[in-house]
Protein backbone atom coordinates (compact mmCIF):
# COMPACT_ATOMS: atom_id res chain seq x y z
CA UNK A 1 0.00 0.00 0.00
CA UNK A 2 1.56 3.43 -0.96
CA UNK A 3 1.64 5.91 1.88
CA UNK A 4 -0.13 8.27 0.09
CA UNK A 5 -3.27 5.60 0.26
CA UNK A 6 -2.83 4.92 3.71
CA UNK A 7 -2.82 8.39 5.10
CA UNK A 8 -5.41 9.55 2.75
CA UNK A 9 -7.89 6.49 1.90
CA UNK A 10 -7.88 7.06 -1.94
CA UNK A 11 -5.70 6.51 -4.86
CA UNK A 12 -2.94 8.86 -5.85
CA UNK A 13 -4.04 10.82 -9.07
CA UNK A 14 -0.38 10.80 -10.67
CA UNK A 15 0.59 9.12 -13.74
CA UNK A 16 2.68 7.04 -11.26
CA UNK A 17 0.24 4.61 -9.79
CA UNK A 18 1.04 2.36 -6.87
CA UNK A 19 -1.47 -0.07 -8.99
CA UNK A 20 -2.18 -1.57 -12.58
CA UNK A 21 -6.04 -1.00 -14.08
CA UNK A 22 -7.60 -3.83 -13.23
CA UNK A 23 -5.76 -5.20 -10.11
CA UNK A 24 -7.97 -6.36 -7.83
CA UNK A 25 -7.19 -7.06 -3.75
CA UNK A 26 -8.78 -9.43 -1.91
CA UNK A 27 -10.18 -7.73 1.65
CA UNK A 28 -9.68 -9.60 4.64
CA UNK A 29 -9.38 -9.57 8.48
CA UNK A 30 -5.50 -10.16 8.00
CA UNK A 31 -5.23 -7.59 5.64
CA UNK A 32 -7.03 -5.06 7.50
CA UNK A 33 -5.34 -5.25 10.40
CA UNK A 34 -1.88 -5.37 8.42
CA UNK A 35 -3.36 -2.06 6.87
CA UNK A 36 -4.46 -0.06 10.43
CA UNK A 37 -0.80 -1.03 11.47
CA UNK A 38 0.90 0.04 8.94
CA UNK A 39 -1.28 3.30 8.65
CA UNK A 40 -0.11 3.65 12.34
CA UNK A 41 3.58 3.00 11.57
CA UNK A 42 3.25 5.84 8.88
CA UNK A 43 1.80 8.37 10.68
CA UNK A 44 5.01 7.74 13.62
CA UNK A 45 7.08 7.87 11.80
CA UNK A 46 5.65 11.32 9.82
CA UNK A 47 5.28 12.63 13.18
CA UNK A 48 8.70 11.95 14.55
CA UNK A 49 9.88 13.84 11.04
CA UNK A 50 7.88 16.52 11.82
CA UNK A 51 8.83 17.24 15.41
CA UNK A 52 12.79 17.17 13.93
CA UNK A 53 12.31 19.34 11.41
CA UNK A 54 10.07 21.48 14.10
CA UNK A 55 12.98 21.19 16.69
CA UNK A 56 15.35 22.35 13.88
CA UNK A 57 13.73 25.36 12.74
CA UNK A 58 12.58 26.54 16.30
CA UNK A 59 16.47 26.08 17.18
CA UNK A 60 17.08 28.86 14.32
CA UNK A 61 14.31 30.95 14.57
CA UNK A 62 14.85 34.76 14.67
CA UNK A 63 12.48 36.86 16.96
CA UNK A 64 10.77 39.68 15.52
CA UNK A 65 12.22 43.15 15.54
């Protein structure tokens, strides 16, 4: 699953699909739950990248004259 998908519950609308026309997935239990974790594991992750880059800029932030 691309991460685009996961965080956003649709297909990406590039020319550079994750999938081929006509591929079809088979739904299950096991492949919902492998989908909610790794929809979890994406948005850590994001989040962890966030806070650095967050931490980063705050660390170099100018105050206003």
């Amino acid at each position: 699953m691309a991460p685009y998908e996961a965080l956003y519950g649709r297909r990406c609308q590039t020319p550079l699909c994750w999938y081929q026309d006509g591929e079809s997935m088979i739904v299950g239990p096991d492949m919902v739950q492998q989908t909610t974790y790794k929809v979890k594991q994406i948005r850590a992750r994001m989040k962890v990248t966030q806070d650095r880059q967050k931490s980063y800029a705050d660390k170099r932030r100018r105050p206003l004259e």
